[in-house]
Protein backbone atom coordinates (compact mmCIF):
# COMPACT_ATOMS: atom_id res chain seq x y z
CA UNK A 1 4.63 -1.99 -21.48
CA UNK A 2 5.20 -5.72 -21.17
CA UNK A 3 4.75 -7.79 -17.95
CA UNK A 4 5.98 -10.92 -16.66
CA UNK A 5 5.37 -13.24 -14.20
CA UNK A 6 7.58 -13.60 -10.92
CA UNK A 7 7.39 -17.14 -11.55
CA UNK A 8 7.84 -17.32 -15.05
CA UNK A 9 10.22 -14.70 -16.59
CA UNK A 10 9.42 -16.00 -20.35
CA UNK A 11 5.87 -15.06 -19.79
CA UNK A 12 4.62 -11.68 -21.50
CA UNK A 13 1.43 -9.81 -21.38
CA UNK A 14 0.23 -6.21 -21.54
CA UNK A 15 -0.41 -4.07 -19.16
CA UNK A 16 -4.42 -4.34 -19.88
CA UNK A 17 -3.78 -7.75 -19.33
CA UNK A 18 -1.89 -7.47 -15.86
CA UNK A 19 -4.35 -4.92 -14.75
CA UNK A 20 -7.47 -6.99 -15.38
CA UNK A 21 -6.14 -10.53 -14.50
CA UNK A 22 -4.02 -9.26 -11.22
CA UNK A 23 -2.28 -12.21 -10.63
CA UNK A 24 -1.00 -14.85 -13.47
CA UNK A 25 -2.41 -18.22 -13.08
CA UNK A 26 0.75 -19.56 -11.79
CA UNK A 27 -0.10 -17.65 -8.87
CA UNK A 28 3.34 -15.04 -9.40
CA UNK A 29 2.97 -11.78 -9.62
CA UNK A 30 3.51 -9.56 -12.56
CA UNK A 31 6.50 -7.27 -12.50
CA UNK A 32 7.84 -5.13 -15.66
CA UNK A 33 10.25 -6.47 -18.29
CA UNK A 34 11.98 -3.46 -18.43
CA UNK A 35 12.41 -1.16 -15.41
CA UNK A 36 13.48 2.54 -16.86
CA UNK A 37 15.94 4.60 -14.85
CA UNK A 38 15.06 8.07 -15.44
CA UNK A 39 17.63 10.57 -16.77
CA UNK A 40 20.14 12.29 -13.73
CA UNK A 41 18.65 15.54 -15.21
CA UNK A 42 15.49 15.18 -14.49
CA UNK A 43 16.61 13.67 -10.64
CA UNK A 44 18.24 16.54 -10.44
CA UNK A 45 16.19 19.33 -11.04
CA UNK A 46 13.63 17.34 -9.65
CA UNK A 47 12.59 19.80 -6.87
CA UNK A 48 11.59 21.96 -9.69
CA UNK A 49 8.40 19.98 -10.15
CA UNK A 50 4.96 19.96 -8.56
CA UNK A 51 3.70 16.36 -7.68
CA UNK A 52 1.70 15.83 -10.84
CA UNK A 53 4.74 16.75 -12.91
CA UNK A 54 6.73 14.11 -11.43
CA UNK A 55 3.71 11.52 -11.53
CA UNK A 56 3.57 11.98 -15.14
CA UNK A 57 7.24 11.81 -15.47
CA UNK A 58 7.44 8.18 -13.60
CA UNK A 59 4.74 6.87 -14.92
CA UNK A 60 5.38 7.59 -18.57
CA UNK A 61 8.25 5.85 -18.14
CA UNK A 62 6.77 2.32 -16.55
CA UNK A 63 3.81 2.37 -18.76
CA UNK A 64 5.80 3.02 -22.11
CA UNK A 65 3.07 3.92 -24.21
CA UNK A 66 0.77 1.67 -22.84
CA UNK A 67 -1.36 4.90 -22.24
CA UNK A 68 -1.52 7.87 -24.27
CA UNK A 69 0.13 11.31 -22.81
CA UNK A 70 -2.81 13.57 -22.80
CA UNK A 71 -5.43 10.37 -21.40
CA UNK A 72 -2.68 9.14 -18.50
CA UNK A 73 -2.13 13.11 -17.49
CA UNK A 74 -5.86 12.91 -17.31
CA UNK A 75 -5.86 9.68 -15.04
CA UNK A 76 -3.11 11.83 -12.66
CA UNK A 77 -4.72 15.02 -12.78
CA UNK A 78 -8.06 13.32 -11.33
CA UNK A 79 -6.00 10.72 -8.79
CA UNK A 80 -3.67 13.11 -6.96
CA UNK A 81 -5.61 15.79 -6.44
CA UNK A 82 -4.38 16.04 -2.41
CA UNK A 83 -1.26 16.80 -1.05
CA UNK A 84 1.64 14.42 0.19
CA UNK A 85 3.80 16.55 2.60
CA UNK A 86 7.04 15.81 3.88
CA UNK A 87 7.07 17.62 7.49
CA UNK A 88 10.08 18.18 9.54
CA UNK A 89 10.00 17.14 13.20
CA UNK A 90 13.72 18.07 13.79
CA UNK A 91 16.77 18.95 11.66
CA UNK A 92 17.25 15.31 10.01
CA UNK A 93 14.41 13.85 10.81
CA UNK A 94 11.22 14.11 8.51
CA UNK A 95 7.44 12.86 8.41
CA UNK A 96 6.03 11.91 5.25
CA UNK A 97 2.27 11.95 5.68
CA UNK A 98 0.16 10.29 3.18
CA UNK A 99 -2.98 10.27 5.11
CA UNK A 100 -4.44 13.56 3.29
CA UNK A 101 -6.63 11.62 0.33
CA UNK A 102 -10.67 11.05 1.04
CA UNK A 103 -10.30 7.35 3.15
CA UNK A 104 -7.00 9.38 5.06
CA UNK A 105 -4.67 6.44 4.67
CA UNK A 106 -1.63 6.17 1.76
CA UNK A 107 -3.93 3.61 -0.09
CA UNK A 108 -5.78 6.10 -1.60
CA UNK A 109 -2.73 6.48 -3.93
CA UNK A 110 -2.75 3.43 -5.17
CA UNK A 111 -6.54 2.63 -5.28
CA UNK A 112 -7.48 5.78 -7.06
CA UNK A 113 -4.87 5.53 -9.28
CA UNK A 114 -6.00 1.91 -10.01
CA UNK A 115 -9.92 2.20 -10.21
CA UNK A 116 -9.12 5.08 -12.94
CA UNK A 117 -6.99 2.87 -14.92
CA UNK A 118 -9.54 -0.08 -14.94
CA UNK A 119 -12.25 2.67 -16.16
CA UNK A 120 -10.07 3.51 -18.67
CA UNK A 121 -9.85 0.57 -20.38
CA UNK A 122 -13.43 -1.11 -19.80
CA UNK A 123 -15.20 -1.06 -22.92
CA UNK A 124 -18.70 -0.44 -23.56
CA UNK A 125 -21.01 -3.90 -23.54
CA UNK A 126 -18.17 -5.74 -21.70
CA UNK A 127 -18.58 -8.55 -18.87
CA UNK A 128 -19.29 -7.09 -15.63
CA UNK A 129 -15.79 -6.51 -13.73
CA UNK A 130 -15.49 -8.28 -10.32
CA UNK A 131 -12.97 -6.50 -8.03
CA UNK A 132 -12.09 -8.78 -5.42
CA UNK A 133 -10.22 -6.91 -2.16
CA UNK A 134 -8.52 -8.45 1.24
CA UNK A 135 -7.93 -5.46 3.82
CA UNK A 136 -6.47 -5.44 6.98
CA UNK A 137 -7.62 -2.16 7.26
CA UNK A 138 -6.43 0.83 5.29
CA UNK A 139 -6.92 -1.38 1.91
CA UNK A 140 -10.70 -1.47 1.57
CA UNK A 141 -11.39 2.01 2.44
CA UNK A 142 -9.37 3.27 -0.31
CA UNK A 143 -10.66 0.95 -2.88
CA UNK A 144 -14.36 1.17 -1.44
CA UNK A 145 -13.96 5.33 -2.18
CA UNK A 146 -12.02 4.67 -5.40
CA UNK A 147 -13.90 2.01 -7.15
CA UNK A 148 -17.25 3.90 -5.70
CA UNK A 149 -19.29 4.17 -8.67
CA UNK A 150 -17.65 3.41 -10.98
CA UNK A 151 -20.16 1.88 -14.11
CA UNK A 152 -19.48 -1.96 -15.09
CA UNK A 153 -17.80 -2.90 -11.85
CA UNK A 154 -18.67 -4.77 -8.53
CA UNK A 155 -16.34 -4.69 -5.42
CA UNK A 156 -16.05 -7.16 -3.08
CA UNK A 157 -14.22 -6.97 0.43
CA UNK A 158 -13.32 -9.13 2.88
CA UNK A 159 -11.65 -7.98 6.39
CA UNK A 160 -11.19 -9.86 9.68
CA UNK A 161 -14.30 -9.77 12.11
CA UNK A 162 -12.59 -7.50 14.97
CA UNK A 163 -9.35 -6.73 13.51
CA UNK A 164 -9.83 -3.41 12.09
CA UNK A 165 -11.27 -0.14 14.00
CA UNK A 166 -14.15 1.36 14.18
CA UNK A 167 -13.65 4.18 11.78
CA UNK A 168 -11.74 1.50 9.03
CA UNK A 169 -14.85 -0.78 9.38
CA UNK A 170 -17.36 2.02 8.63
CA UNK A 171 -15.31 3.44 5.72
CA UNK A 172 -16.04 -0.40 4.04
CA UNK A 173 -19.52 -1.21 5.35
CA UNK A 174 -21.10 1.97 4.74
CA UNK A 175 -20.57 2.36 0.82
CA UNK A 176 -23.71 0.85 -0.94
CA UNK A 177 -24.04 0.94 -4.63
CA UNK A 178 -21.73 -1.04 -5.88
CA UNK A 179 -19.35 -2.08 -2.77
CA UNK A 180 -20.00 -4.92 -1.02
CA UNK A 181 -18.43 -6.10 2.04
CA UNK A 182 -17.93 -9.65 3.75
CA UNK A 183 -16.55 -9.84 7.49
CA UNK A 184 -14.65 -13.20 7.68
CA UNK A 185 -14.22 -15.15 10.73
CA UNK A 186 -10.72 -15.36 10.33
CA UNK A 187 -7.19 -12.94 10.21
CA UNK A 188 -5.89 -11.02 6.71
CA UNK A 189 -4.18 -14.33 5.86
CA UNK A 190 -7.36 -15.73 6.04
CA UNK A 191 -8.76 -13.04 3.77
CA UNK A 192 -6.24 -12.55 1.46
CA UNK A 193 -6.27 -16.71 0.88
CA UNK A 194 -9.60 -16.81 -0.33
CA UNK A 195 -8.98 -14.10 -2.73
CA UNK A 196 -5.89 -15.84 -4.08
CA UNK A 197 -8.07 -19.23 -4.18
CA UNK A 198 -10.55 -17.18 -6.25
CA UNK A 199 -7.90 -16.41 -8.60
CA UNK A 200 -7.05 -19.84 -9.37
CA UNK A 201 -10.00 -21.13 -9.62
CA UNK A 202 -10.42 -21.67 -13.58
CA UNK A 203 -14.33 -22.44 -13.32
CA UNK A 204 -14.83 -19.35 -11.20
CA UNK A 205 -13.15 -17.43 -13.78
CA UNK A 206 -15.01 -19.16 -16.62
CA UNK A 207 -17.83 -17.32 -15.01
CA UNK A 208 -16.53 -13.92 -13.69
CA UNK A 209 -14.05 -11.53 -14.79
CA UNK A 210 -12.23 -11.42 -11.53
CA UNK A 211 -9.53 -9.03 -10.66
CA UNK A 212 -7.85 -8.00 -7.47
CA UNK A 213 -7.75 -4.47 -6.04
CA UNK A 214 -5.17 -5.57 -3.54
CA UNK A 215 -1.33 -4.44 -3.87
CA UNK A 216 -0.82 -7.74 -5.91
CA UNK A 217 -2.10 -5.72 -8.75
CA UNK A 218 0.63 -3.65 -10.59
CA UNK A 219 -1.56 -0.79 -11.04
CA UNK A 220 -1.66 -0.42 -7.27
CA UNK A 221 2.13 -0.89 -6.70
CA UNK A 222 3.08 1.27 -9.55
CA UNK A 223 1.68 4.59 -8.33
CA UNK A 224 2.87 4.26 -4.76
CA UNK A 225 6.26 4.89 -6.34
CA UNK A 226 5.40 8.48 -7.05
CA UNK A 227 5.19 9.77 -3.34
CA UNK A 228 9.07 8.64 -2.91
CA UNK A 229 10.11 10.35 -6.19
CA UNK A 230 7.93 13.55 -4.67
CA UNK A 231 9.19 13.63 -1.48
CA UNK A 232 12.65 13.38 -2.57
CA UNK A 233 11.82 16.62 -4.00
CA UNK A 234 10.81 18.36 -1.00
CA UNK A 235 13.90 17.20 0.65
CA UNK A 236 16.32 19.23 -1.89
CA UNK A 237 13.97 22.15 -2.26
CA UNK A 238 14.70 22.02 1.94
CA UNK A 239 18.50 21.94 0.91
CA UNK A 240 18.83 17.70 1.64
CA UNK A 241 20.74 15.45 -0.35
CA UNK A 242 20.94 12.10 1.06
CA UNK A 243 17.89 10.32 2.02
CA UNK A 244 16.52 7.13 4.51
CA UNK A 245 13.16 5.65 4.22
CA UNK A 246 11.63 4.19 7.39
CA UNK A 247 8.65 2.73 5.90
CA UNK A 248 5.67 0.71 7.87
CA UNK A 249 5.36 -2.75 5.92
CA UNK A 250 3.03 -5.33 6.32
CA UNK A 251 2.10 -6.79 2.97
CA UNK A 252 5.19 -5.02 2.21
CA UNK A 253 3.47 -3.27 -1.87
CA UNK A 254 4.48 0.32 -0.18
CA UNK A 255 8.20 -0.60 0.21
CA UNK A 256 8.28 -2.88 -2.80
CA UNK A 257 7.10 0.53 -4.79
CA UNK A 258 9.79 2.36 -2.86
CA UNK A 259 12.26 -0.52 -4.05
CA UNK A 260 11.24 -0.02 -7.87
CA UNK A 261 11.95 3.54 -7.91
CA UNK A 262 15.07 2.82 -6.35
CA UNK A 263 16.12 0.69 -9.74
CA UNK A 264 14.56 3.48 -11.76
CA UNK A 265 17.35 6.14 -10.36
CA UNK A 266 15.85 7.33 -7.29
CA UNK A 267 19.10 8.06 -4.83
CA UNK A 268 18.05 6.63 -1.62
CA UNK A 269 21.09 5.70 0.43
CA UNK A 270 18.65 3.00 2.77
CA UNK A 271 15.48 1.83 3.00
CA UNK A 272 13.56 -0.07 6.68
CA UNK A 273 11.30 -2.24 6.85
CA UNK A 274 9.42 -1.63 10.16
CA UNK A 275 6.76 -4.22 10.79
CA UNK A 276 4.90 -5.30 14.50
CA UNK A 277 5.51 -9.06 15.43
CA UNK A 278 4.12 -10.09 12.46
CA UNK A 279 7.91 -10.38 11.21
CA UNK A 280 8.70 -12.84 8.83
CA UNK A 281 10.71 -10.33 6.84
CA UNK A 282 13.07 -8.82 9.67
CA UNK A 283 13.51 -13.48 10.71
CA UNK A 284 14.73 -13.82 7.01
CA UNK A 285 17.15 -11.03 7.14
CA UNK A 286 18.88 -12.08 10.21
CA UNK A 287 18.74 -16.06 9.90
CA UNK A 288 18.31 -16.52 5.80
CA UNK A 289 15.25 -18.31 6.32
CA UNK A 290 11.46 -17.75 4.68
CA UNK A 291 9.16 -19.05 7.21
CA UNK A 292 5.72 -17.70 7.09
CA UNK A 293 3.19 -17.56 10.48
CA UNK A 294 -0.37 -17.25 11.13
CA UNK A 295 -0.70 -13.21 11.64
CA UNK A 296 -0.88 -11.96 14.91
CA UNK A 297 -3.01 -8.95 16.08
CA UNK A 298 -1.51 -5.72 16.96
CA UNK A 299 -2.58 -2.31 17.37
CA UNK A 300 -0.88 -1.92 13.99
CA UNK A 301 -3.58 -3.31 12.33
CA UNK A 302 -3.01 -2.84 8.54
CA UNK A 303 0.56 -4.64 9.33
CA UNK A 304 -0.62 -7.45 10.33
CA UNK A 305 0.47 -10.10 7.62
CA UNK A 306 2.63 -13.35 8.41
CA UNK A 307 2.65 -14.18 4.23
CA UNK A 308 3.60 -10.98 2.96
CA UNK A 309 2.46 -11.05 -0.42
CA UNK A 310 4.71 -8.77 -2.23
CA UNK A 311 8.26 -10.20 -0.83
CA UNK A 312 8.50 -12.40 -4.25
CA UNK A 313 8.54 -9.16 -5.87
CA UNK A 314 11.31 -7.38 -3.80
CA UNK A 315 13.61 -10.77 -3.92
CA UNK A 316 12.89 -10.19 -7.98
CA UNK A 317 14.12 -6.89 -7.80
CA UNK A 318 16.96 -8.03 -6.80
CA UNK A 319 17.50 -11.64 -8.60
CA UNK A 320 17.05 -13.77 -5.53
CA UNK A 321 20.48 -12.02 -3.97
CA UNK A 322 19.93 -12.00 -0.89
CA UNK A 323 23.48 -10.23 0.15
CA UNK A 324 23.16 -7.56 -2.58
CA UNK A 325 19.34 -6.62 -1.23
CA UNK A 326 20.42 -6.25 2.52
CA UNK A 327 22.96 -3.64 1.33
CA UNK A 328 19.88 -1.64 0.84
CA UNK A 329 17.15 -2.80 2.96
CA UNK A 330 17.76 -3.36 6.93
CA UNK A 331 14.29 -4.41 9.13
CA UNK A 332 12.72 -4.43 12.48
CA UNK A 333 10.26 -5.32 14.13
CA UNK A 334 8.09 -4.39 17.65
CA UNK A 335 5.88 -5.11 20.15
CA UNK A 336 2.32 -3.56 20.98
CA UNK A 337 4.28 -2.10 23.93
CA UNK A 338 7.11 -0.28 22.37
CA UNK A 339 4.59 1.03 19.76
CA UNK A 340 2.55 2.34 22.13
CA UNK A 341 5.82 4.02 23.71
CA UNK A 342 6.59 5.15 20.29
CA UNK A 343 3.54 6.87 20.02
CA UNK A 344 4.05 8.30 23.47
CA UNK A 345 7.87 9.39 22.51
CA UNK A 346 6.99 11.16 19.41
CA UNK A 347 4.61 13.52 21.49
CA UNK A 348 6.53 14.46 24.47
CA UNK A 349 9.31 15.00 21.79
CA UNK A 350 7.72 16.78 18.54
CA UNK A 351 3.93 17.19 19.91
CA UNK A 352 3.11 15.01 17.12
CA UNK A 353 0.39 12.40 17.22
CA UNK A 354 1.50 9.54 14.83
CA UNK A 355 -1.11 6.37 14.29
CA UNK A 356 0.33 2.90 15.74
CA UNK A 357 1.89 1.97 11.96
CA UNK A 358 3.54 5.70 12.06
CA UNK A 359 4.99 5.45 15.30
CA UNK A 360 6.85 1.90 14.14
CA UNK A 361 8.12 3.66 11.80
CA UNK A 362 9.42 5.87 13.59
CA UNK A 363 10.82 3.45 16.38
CA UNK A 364 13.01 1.90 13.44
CA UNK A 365 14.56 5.06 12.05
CA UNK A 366 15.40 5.37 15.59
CA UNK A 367 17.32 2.25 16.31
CA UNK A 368 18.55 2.43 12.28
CA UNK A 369 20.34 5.99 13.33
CA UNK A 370 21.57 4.76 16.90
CA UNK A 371 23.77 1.53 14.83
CA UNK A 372 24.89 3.89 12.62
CA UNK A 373 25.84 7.13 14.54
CA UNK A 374 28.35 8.41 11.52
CA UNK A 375 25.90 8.47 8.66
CA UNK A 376 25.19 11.97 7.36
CA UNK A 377 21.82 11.73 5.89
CA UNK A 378 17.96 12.92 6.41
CA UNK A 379 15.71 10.51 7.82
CA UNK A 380 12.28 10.22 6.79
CA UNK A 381 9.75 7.79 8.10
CA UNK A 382 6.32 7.05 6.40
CA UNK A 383 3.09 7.88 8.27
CA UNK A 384 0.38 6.24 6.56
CA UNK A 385 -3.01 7.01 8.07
CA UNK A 386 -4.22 9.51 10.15
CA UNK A 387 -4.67 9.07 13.85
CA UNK A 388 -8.48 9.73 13.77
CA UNK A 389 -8.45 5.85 12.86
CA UNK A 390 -7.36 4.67 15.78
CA UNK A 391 -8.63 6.45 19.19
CA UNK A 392 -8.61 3.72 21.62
CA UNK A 393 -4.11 3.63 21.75
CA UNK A 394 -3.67 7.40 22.23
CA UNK A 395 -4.11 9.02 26.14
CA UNK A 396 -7.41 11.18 26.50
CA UNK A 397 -4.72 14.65 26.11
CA UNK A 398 -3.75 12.90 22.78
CA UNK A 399 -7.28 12.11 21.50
CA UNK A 400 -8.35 15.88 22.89
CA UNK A 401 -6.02 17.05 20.20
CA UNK A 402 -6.92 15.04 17.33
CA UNK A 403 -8.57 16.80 14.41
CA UNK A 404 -11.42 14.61 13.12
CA UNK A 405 -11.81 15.39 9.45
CA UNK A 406 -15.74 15.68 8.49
CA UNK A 407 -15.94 12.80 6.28
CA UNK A 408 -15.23 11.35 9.54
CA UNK A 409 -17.68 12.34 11.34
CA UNK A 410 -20.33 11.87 8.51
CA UNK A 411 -19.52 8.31 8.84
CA UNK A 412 -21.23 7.58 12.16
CA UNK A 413 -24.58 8.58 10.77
CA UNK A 414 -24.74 5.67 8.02
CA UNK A 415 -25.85 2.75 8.05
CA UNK A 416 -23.40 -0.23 7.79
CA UNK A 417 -23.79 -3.41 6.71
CA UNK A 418 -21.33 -6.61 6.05
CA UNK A 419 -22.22 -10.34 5.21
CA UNK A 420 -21.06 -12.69 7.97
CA UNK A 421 -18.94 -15.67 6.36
CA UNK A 422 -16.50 -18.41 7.50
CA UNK A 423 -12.83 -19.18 6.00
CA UNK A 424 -14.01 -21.95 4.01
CA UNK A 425 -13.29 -21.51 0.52
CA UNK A 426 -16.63 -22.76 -1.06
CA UNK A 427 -18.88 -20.29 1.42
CA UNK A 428 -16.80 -17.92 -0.53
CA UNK A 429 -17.31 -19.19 -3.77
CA UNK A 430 -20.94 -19.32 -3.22
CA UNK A 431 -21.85 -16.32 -2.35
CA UNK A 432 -19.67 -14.86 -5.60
CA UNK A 433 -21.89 -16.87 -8.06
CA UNK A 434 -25.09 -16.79 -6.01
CA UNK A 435 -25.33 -13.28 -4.35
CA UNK A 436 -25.05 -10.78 -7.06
């Protein structure tokens, strides 16, 4: 497999190489040379296969050797070991829930997926990895469990002081060994920009073997492709043919992935974009004009991104055409008060409790079906964490019917512990060359 950057096309590395560096030092992102489209057999018979099968199938096909057979059904067998099941709500209307991996939110996908790969190919007697992680919520749960430990590697997290519940901040301050988190005075921007400054920092990286755990890294985007491929599946083993995607997007990797298997064959006839007011993707769409904002908190906390990293990849996708990527991809956007009616909706329709990021989902499959009355095709919107996460939007009858899942509850009893630190890049840098 042979990567490029986004902002240099004549660039090539491995996929080693893109793993362990995460972003190219002319701060692109890497994205495949060659993007396979799987055979129409295989799409075909696909609901013949369990969700392993078609995990191998995909990725085999991006990684192109880069791993052998028997070690990357080894890496899959180990990673998706939980369920990812598309649940009907009403005849054309469909929940995907990816909430059912150890940190409940769709990260763990990508993160386990990830931390695997990286212990694949660290080598005995090698510098010490440095994972470097920006959440805004879901994120750093998923790599904290992942990358949990894992020999040879140290991971660092940084979140927003306040911006990130209760149950979210315990799932990244309550790790120990080798996880280490930092609350930062600041918003995800904030967070995510010191990582990035990390990155380009040549004498930091003279000194540490940095690498990002963070959806810039193609080993996180590439097996977030998988659940669109398997729940495809579901849909014609339930007797569906034509398929939307209503899918929560923030830092916009989980749509970009759905994007990707799109060019590798997956029939899709439209993909949303539902973000919260943080929404500099649903502006571009209507006016043709990239303008980024400081984030804005909503109860959709993991969505909250005004410089949504992975756009550069989706406008690579598609070769800057802007026309040609709006025939597949229509956005939205809402307020903390229609999500919270969205989550109220979805109950007194389906008695189904949906997190805040679920229910926007939700709200734009909605409005996506009401402008286009005629279309013939099963809507399926993305719920990615479970509502456990976030008790203080739902009524008390709501939260009375909530299943807390016992690694839950075993979280309350540890203790948790994050280093205070402003948005100044050198407090950053210091403590990276000092703390350890």
């Amino acid at each position: 497999m042979k990567l490029y950057s986004t902002n240099n096309h004549d660039l090539n590395v491995d996929f080693p190489t893109a793993v362990f560096n995460s972003m190219p030092l002319d701060k692109g992102l890497y994205m495949p040379v060659n993007i396979p489209v799987l055979d129409q057999e295989f799409i075909q018979q696909i609901d013949q296969y369990t969700l392993p099968q078609i995990a191998f199938k995909v990725a085999s096909a991006l990684l192109d050797h880069a791993i052998p057979a028997e070690d990357l059904q080894k890496i899959i067998d180990e990673a998706f070991n939980f369920d990812a099941p598309v649940v009907p709500l009403e005849a054309e209307t469909y929940v995907l829930e990816l909430f059912h991996g150890p940190s409940l939110a769709f990260k763990d996908f990508g993160a386990r997926f990830m931390s695997r790969i990286m212990a694949y190919f660290l080598k005995d007697g090698e510098q010490l990895l440095d994972v470097l992680v920006a959440t805004s919520g879901d994120t750093g749960g998923a790599v904290a469990l992942g990358f949990l430990g894992v020999p040879n590697t140290r991971v660092t997290i940084l979140y927003p002081k306040g911006k990130v519940s209760e149950i979210q901040e315990l799932q990244l301050c309550t790790n120990g060994q080798n996880i280490h988190a930092i609350e930062v005075e600041g918003t995800f921007d904030d967070c995510q920009h010191l990582v990035k400054q990390a990155f380009a920092d040549e004498e930091l990286n003279r000194k540490l073997r940095l690498t990002s755990a963070n959806s810039i890294n193609i080993s996180r985007l590439i097996p977030q492709t998988l659940y669109y491929f398997n729940a495809y599946a579901q849909l014609r083993r339930a007797g569906k043919k034509e398929v939307i995607f209503s899918v929560p997007s923030g830092n916009f990797g989980n749509i970009a992935a759905g994007l990707l298997a799109y060019k590798m064959g997956l029939p899709v006839k439209q993909f949303i974009a539902a973000t919260n007011v943080n929404d500099t993707v649903p502006r571009y769409l209507k006016t043709g004009i990239y303008e980024t904002r400081p984030s804005v908190q909503t109860y959709a906390n993991a969505m909250d991104v005004g410089a949504p990293s992975n756009w550069v990849r989706i406008m690579d996708l598609f070769n800057q055409d802007k026309a040609a990527l709006q025939e597949v991809l229509k956005s939205y956007s809402y307020t903390d008060e229609e999500t919270l009616e969205g989550i109220h909706s979805i109950y007194d329709r389906f008695a189904y409790i949906a997190c805040p990021h679920t229910a926007i989902a939700w709200l734009a499959l909605e409005d996506y079906n009401k402008e286009n009355p005629q279309e013939n095709a099963t809507g399926v919107f993305l719920s990615t964490a479970h509502a456990c996460k976030f008790p203080d939007v739902f009524s008390e009858e709501m939260s009375s019917k909530i299943q807390v899942p016992a690694q839950v509850q075993e979280l309350t009893a540890k203790l948790k512990h994050a280093e205070k630190m402003d948005t100044e890049y050198g407090s950053f840098k210091n403590y990276l060359t000092t703390f350890y």
